[in-house]
PDB file of N, CA and C in Angstrom:
ATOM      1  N   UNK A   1      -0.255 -14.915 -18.953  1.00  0.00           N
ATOM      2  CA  UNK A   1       1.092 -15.029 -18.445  1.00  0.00           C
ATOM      3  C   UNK A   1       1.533 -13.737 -17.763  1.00  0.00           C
ATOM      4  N   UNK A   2       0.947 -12.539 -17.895  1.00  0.00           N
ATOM      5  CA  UNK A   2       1.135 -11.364 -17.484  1.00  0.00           C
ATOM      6  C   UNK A   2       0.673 -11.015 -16.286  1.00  0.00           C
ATOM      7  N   UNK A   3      -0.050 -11.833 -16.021  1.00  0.00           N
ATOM      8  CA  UNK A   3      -0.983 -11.833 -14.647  1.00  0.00           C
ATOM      9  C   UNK A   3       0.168 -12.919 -13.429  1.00  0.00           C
ATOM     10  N   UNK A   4       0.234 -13.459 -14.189  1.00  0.00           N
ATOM     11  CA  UNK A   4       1.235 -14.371 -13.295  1.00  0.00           C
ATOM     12  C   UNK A   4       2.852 -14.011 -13.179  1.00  0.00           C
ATOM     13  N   UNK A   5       3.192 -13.054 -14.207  1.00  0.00           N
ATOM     14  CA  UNK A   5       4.802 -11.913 -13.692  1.00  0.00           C
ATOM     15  C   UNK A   5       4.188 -11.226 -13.121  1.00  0.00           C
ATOM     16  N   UNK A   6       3.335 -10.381 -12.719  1.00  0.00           N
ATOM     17  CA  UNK A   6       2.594  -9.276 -11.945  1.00  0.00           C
ATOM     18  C   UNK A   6       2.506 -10.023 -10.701  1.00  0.00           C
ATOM     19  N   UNK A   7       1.697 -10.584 -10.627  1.00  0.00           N
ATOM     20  CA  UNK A   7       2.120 -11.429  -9.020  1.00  0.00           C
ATOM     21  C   UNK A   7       3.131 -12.001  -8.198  1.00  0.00           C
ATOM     22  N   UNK A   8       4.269 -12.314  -9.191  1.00  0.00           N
ATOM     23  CA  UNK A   8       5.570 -12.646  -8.685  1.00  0.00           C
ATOM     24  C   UNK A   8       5.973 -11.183  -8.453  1.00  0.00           C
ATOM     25  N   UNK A   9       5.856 -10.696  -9.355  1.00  0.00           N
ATOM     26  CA  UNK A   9       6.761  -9.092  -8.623  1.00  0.00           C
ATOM     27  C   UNK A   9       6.251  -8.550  -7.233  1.00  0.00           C
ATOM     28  N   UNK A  10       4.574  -8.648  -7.521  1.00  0.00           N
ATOM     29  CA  UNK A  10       3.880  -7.920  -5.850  1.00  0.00           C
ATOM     30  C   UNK A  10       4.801  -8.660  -4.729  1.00  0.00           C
ATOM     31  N   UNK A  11       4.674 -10.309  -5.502  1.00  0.00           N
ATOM     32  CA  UNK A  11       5.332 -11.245  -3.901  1.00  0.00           C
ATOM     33  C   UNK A  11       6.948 -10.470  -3.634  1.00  0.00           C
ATOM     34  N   UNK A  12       7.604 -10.192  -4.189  1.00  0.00           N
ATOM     35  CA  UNK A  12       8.810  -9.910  -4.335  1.00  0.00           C
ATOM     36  C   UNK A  12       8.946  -9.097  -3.305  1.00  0.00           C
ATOM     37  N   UNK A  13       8.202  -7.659  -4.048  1.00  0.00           N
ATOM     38  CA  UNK A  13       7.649  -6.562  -3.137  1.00  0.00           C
ATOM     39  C   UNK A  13       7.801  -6.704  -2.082  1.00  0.00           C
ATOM     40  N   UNK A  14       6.730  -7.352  -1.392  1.00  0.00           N
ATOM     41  CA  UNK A  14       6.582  -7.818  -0.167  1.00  0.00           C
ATOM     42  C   UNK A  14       7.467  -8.266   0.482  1.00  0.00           C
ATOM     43  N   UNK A  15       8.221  -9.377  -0.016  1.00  0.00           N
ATOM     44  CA  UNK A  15       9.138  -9.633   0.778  1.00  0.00           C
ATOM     45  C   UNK A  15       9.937  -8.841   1.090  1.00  0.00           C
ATOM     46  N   UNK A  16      10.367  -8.083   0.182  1.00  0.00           N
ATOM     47  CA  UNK A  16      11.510  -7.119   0.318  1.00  0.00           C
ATOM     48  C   UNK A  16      11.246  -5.954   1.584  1.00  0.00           C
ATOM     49  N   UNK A  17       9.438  -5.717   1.441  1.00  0.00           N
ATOM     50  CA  UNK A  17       9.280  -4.507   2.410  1.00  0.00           C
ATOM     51  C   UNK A  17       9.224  -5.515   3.526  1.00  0.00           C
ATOM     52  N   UNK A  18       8.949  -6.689   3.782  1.00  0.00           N
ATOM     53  CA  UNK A  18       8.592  -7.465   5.086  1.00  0.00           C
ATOM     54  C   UNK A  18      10.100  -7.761   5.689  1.00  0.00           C
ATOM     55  N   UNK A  19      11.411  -7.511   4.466  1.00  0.00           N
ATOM     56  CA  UNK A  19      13.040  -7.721   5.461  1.00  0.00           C
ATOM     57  C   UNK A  19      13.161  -6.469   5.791  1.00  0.00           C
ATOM     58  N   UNK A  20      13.132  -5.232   5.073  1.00  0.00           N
ATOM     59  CA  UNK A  20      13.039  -4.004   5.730  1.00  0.00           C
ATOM     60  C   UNK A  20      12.414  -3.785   6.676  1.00  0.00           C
ATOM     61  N   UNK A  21      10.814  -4.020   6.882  1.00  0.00           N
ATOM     62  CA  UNK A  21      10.399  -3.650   8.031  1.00  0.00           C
ATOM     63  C   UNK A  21      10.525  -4.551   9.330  1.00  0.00           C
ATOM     64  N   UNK A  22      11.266  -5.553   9.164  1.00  0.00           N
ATOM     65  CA  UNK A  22      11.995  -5.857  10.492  1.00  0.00           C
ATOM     66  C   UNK A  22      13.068  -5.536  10.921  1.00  0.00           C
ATOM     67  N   UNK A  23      13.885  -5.147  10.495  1.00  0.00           N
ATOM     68  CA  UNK A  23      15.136  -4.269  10.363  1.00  0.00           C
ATOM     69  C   UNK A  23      14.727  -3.083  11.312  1.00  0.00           C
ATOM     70  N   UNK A  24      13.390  -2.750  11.322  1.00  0.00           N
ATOM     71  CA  UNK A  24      13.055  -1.278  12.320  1.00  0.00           C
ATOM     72  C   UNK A  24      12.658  -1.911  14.054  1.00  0.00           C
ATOM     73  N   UNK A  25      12.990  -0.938  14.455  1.00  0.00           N
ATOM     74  CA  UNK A  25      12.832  -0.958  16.146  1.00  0.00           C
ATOM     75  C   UNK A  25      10.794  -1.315  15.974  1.00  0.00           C
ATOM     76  N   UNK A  26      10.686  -1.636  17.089  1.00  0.00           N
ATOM     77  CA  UNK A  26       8.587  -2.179  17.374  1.00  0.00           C
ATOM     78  C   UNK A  26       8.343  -0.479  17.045  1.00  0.00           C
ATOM     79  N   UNK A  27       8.703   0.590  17.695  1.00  0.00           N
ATOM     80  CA  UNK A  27       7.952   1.469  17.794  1.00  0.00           C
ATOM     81  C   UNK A  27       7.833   2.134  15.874  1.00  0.00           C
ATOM     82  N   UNK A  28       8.632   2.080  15.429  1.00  0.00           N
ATOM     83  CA  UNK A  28       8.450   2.318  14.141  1.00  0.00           C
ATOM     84  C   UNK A  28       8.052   1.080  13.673  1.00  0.00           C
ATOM     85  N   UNK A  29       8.124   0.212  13.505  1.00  0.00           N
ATOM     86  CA  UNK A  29       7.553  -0.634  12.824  1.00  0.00           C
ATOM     87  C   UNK A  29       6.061  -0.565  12.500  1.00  0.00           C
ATOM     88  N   UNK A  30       5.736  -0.296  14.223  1.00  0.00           N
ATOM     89  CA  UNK A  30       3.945   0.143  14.822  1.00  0.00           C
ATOM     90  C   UNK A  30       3.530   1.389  13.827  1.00  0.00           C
ATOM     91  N   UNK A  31       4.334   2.587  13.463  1.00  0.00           N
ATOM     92  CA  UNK A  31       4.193   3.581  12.821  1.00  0.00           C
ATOM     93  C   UNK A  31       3.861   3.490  11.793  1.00  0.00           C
ATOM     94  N   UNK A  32       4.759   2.889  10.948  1.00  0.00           N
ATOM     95  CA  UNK A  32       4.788   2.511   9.419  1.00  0.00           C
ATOM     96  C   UNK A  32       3.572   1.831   8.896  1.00  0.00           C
ATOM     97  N   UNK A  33       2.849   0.610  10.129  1.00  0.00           N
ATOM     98  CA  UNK A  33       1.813   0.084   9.814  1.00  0.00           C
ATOM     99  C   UNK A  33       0.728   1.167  10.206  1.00  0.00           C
ATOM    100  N   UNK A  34       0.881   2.259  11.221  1.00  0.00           N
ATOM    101  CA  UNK A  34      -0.007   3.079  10.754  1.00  0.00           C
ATOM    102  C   UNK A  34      -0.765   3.697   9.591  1.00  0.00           C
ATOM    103  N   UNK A  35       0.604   4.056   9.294  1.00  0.00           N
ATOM    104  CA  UNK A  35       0.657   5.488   8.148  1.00  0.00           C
ATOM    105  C   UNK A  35       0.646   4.645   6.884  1.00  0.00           C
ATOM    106  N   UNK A  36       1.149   3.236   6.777  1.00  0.00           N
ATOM    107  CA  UNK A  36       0.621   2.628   5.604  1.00  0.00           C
ATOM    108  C   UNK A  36      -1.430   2.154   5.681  1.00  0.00           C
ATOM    109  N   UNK A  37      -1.896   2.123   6.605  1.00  0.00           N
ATOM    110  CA  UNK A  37      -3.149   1.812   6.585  1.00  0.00           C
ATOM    111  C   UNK A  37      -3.955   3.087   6.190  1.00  0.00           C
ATOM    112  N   UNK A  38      -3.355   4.818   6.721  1.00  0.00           N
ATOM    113  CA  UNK A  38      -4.071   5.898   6.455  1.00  0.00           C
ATOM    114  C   UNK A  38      -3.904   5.893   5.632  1.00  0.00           C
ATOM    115  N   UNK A  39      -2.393   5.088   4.461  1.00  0.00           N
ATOM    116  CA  UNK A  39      -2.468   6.038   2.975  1.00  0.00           C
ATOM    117  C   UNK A  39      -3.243   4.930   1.724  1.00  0.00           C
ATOM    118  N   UNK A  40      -3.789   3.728   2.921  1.00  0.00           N
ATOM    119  CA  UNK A  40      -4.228   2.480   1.850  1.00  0.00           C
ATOM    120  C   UNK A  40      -5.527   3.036   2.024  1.00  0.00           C
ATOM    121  N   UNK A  41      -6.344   4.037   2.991  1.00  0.00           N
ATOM    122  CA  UNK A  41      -8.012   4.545   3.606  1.00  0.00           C
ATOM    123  C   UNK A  41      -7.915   5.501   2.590  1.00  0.00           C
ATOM    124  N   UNK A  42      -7.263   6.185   2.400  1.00  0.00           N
ATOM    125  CA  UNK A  42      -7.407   7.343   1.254  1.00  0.00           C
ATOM    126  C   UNK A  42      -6.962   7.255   0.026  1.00  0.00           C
ATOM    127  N   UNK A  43      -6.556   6.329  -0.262  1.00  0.00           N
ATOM    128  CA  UNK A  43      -6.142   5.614  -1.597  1.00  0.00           C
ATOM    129  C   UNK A  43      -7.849   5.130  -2.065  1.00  0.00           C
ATOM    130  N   UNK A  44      -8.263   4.480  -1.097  1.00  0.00           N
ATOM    131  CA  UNK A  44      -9.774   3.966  -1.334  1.00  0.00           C
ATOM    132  C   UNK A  44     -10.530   4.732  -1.160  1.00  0.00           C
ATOM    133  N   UNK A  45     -10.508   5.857  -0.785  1.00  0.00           N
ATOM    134  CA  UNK A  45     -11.636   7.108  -0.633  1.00  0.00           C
ATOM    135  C   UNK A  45     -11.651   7.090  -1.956  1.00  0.00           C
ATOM    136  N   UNK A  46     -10.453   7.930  -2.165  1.00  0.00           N
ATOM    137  CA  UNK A  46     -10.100   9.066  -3.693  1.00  0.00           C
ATOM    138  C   UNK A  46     -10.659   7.567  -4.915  1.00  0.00           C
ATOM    139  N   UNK A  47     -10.391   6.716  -4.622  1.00  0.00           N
ATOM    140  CA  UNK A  47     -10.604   5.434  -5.449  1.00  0.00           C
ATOM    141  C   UNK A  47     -12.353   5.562  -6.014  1.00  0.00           C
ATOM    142  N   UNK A  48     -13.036   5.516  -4.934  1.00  0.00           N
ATOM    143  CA  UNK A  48     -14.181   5.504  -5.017  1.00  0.00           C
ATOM    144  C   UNK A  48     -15.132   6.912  -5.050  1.00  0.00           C
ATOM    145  N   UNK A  49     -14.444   7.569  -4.561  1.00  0.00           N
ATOM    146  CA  UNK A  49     -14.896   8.685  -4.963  1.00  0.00           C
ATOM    147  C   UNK A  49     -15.023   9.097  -6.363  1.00  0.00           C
ATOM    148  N   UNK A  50     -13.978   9.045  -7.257  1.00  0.00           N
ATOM    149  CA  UNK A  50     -14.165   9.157  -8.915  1.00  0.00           C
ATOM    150  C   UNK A  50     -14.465   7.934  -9.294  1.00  0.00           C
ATOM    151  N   UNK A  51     -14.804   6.880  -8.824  1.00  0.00           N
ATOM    152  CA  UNK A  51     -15.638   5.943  -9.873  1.00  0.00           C
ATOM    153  C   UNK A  51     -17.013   6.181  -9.294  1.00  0.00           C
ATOM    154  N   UNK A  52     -17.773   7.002  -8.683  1.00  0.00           N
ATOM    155  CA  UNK A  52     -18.712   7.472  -8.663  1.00  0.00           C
ATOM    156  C   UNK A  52     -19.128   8.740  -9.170  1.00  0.00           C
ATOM    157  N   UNK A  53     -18.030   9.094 -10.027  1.00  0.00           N
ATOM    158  CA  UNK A  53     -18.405  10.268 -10.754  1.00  0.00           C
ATOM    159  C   UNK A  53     -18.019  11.908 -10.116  1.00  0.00           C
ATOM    160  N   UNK A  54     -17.029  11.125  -8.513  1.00  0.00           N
ATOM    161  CA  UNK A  54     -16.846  12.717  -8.073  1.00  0.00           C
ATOM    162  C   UNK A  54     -15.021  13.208  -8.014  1.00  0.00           C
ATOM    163  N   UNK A  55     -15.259  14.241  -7.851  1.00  0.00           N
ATOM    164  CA  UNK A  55     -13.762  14.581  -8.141  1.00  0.00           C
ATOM    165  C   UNK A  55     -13.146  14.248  -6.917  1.00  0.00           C
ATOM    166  N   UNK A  56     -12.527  13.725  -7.339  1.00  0.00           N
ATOM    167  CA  UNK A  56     -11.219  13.460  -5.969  1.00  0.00           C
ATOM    168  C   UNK A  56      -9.863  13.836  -5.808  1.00  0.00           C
ATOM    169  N   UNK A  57      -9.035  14.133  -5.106  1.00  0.00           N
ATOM    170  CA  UNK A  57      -7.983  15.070  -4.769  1.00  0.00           C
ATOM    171  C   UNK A  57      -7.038  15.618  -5.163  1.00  0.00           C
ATOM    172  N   UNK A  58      -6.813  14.940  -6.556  1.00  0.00           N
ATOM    173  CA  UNK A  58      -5.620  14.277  -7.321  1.00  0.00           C
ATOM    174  C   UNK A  58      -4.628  13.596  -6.807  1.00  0.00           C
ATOM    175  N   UNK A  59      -5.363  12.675  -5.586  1.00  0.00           N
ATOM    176  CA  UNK A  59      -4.131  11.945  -4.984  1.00  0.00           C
ATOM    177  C   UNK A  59      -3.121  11.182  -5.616  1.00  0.00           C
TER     178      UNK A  59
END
């Protein structure tokens, strides 16, 4: 049952960032999906980097 409140909240999430981020002009909007993709690439570096046993950034 915990798995299934955890997923209603992510959806929530989402929605909430998907009315905010239309609320922004294209050129930020374009931004935000940048800088959210660099910080989801290094989220998965540092991710995999210590489950291979190496130190990673303390991101």
């Amino acid at each position: 049952m915990a798995a299934v409140e955890s997923l209603e909240r992510k959806k929530a999430r989402v929605e909430e960032a998907n009315a905010l981020l239309s609320q922004l002009d294209e050129v930020t909007q374009k931004a935000v999906y940048i800088a959210t993709n660099m910080f989801l690439a290094k989220k998965d570096t540092v991710t995999a980097d210590n489950s291979k046993g190496g130190v990673g950034n303390g991101f």
